[in-house]
C-alpha atoms as a PDB file:
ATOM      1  CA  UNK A   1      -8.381  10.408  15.605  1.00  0.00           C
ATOM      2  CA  UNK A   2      -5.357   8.527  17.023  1.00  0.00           C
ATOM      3  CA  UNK A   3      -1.632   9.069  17.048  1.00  0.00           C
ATOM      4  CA  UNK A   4      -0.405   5.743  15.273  1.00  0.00           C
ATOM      5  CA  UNK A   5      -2.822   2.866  14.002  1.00  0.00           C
ATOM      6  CA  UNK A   6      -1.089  -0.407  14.624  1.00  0.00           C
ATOM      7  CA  UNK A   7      -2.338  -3.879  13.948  1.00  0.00           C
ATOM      8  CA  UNK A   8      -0.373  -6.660  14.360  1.00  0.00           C
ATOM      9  CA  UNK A   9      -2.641  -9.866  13.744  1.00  0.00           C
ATOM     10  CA  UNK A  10      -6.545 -10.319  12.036  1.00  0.00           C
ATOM     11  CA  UNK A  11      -8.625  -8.608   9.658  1.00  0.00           C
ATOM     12  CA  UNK A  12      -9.676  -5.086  10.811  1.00  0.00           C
ATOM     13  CA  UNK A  13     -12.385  -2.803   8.617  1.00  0.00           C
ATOM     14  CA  UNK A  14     -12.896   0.610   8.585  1.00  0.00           C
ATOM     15  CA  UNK A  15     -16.171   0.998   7.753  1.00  0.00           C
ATOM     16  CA  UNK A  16     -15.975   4.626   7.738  1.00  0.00           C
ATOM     17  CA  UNK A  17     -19.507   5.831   6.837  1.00  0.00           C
ATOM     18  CA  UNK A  18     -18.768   8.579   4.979  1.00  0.00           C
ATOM     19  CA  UNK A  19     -16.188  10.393   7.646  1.00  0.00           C
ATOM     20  CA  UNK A  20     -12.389  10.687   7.759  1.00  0.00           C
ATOM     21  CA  UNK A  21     -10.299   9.130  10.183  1.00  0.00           C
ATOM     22  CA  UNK A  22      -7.015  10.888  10.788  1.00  0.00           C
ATOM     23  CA  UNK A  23      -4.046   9.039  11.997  1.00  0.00           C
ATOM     24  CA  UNK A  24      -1.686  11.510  13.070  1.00  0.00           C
ATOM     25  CA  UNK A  25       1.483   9.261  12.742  1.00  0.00           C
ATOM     26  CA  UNK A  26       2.246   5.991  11.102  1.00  0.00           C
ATOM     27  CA  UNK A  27      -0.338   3.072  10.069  1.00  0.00           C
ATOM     28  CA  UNK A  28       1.810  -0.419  10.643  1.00  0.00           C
ATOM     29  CA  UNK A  29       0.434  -3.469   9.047  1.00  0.00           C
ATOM     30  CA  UNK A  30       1.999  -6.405  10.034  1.00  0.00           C
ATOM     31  CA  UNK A  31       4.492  -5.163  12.482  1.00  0.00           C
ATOM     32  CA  UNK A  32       6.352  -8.271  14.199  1.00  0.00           C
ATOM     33  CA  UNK A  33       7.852 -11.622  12.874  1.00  0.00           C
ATOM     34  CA  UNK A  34       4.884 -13.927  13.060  1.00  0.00           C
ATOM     35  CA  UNK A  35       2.285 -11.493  12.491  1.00  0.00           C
ATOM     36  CA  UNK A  36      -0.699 -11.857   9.721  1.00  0.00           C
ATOM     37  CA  UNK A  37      -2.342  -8.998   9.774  1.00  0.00           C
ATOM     38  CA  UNK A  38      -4.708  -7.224   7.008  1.00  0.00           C
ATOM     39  CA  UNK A  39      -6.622  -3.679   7.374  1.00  0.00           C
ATOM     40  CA  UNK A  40      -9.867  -2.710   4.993  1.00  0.00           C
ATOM     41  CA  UNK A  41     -10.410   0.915   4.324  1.00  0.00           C
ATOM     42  CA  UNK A  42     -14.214   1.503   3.195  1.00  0.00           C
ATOM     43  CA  UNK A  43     -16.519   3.996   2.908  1.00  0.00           C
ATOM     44  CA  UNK A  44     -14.484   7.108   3.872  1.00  0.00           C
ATOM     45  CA  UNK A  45     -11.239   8.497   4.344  1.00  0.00           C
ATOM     46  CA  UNK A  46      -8.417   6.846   6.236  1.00  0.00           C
ATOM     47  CA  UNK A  47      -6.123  10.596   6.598  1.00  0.00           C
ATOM     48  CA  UNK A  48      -2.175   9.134   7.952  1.00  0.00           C
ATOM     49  CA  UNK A  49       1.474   9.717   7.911  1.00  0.00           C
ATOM     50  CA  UNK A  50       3.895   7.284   6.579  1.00  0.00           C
ATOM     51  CA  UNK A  51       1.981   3.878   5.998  1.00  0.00           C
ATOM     52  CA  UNK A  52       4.157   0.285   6.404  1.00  0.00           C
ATOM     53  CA  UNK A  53       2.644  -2.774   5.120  1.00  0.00           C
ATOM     54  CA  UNK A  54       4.835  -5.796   6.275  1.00  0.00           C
ATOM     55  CA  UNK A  55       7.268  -3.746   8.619  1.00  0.00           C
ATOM     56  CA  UNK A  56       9.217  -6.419  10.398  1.00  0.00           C
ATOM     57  CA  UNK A  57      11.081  -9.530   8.535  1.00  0.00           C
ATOM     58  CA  UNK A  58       8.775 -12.705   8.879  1.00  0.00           C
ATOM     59  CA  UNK A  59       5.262 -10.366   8.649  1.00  0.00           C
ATOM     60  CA  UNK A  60       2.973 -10.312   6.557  1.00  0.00           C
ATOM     61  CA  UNK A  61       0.587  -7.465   5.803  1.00  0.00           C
ATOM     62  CA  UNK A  62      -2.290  -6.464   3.942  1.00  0.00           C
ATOM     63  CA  UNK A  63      -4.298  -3.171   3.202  1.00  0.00           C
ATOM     64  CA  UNK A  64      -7.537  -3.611   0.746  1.00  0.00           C
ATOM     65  CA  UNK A  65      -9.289  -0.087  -0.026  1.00  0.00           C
ATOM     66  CA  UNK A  66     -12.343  -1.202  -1.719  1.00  0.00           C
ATOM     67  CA  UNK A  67     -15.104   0.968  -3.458  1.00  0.00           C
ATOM     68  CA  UNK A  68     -16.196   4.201  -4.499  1.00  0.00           C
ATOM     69  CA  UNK A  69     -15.466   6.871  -2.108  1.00  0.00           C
ATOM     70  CA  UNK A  70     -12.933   4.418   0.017  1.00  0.00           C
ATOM     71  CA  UNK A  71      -9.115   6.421   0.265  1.00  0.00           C
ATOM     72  CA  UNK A  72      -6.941   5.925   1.950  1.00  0.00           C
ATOM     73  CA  UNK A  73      -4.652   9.604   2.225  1.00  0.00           C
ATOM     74  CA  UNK A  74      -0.542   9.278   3.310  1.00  0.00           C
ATOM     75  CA  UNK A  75       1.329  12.116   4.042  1.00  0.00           C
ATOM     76  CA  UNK A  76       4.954  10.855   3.587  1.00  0.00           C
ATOM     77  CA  UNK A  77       5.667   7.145   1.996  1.00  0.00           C
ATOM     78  CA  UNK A  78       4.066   3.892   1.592  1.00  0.00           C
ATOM     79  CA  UNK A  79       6.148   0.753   1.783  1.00  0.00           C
ATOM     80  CA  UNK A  80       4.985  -2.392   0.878  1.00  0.00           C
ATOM     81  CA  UNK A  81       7.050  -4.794   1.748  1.00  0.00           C
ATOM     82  CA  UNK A  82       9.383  -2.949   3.985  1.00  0.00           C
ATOM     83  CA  UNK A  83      11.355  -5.689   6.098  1.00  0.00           C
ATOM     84  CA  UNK A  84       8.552  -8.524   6.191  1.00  0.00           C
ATOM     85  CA  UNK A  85       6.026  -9.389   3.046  1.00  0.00           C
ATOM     86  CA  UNK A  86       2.981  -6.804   2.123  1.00  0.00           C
ATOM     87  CA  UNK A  87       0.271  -6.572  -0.365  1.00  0.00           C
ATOM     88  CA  UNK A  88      -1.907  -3.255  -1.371  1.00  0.00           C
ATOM     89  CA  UNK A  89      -5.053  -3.470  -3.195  1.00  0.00           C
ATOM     90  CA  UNK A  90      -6.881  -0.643  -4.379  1.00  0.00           C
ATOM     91  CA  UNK A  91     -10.401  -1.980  -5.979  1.00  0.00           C
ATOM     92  CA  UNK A  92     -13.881  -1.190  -6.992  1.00  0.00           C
ATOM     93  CA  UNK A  93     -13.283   2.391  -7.229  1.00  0.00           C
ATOM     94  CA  UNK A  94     -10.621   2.977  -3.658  1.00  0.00           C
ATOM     95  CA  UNK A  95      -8.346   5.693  -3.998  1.00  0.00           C
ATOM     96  CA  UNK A  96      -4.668   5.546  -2.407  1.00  0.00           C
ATOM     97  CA  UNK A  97      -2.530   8.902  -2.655  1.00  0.00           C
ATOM     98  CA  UNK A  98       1.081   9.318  -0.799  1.00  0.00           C
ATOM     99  CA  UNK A  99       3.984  11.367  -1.467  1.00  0.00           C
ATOM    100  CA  UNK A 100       6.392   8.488  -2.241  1.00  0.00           C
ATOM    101  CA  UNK A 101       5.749   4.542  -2.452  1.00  0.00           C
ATOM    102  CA  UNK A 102       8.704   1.583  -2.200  1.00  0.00           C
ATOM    103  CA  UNK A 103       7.475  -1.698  -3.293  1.00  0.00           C
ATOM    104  CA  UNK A 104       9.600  -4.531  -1.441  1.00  0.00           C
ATOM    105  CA  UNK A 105      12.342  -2.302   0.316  1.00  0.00           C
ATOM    106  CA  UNK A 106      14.232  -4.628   2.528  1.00  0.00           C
ATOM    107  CA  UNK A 107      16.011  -7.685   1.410  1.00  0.00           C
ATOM    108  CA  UNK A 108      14.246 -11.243   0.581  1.00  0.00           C
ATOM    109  CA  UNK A 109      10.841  -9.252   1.114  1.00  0.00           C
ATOM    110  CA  UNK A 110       7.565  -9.364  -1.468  1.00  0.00           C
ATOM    111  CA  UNK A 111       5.722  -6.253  -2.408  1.00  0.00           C
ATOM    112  CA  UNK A 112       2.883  -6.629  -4.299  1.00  0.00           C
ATOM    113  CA  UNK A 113       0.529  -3.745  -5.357  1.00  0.00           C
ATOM    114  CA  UNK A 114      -2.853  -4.762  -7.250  1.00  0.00           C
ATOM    115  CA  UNK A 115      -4.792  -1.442  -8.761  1.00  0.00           C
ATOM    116  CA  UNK A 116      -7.897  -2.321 -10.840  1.00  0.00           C
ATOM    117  CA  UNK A 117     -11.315  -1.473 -11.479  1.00  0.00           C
ATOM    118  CA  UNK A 118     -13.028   1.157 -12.985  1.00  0.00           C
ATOM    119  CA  UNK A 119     -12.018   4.222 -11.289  1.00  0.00           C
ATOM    120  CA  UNK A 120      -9.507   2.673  -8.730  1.00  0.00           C
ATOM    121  CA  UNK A 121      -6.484   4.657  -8.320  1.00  0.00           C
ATOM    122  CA  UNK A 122      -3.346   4.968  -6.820  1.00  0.00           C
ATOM    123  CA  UNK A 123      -1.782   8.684  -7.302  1.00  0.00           C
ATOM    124  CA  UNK A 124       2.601   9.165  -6.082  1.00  0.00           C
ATOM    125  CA  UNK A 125       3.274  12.536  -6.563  1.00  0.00           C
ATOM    126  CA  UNK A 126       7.003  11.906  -5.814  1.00  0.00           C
ATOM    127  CA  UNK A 127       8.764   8.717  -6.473  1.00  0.00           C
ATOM    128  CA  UNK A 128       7.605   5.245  -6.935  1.00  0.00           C
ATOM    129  CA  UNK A 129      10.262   2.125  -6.589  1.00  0.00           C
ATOM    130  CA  UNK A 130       9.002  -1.235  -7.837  1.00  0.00           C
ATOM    131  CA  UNK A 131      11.324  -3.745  -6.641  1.00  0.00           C
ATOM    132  CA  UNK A 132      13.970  -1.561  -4.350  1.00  0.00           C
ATOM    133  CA  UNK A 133      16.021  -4.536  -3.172  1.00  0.00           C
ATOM    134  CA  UNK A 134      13.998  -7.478  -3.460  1.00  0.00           C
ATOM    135  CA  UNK A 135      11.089  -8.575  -5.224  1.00  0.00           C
ATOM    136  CA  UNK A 136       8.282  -5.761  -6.231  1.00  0.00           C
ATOM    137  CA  UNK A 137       5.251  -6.157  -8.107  1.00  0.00           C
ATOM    138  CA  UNK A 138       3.141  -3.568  -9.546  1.00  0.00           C
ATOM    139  CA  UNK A 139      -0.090  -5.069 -11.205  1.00  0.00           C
ATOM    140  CA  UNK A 140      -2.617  -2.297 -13.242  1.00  0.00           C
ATOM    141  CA  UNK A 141      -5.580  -3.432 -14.679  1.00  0.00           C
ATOM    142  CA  UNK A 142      -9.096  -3.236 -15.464  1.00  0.00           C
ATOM    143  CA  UNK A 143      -9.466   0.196 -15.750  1.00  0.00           C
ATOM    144  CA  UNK A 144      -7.365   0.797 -12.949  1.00  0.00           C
ATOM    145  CA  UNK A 145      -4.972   4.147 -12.854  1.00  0.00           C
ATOM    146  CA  UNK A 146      -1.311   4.531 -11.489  1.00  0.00           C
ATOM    147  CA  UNK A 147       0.375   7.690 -11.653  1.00  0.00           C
ATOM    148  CA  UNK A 148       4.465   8.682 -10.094  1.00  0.00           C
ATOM    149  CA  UNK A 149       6.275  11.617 -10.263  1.00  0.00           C
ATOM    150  CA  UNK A 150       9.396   9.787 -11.003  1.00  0.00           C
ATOM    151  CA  UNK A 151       9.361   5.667 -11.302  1.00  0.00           C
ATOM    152  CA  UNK A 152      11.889   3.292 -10.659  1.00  0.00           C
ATOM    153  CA  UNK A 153      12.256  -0.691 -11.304  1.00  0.00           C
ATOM    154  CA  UNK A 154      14.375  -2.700 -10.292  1.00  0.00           C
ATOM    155  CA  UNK A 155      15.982   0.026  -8.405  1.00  0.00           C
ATOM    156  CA  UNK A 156      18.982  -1.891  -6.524  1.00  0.00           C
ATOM    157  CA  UNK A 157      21.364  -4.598  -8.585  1.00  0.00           C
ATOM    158  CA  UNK A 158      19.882  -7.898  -7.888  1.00  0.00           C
ATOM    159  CA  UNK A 159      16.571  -6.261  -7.157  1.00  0.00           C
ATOM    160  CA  UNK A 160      13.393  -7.529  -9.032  1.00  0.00           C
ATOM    161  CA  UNK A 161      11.239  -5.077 -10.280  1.00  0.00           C
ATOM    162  CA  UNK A 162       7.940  -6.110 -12.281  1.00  0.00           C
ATOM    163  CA  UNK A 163       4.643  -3.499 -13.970  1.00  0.00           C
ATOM    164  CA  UNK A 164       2.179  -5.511 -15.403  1.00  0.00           C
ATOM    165  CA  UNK A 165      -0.731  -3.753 -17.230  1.00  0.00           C
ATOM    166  CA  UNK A 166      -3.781  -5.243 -18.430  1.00  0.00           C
ATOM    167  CA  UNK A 167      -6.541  -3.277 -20.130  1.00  0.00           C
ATOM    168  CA  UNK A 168      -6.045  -0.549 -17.750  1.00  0.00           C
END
């Protein structure tokens, strides 16, 4: 268990092996201008608060959960996109659940969110914005499952909200 998982620059797996790790604070993914950074959830249970994927302007993040019995657990939000660029992908079975998800929430930021497979999901029980003020993307297919409380897109005038589904 740690207090906050941070990564700034690389690829970083979680092979977790069956076991949960718990996070008690945020998991940053791409935190500074420059960064490149990408985290793999497999195998287990990744248990956080609030998760930011592309949290500074000029970085890029990642976060692949791939496989059966791969989740990856968020008390609070997920943003994808929040200041710098982020992509989620949920595959092969992976299971994301959080209480609220933003797709690109700062300005001139790209959120992308890819669900698909058999048995992937991604579960919001609150609300989900596709494209808050910049450019969201919000891609179901393959079998692939998305559920929201509440969903918005193209939340913010000027914003560019897009949900593409494909035999899903």
């Amino acid at each position: 268990a740690s207090d906050f998982l941070q990564i700034n620059n690389g690829d970083v797996t979680l092979n977790l092996g069956g076991a949960t790790y718990t996070v008690a604070n945020d998991v940053i993914v791409g935190e500074l201008g420059g960064d490149d950074a990408t985290l793999r959830v497999s195998g287990g249970t990744l248990a956080s608060g609030p998760g930011s994927i592309g949290f500074f302007p000029f970085s890029d993040g990642r976060v692949v959960v791939n496989g059966a019995a791969s989740n990856w657990d968020v008390t609070g939000s997920i943003s994808v996109a929040e200041f710098g660029d982020g992509i989620l992908d949920v595959t092969g079975g992976g299971s994301v659940t959080s209480d609220t998800a933003t797709l690109a929430l700062g300005n001139n930021t790209t959120g992308t969110a890819t669900v698909s497979g058999s048995n992937s999901t991604w579960d919001v029980t609150g609300n989900r914005t596709v494209g808050e003020f910049a450019t969201g993307t919000l891609i179901v297919m393959t079998g692939g499952v998305v559920t929201a409380g509440d969903l918005s897109v193209g939340s913010i005038t000027g914003a560019d909200g897009t949900v593409l589904v494909s035999g899903a």
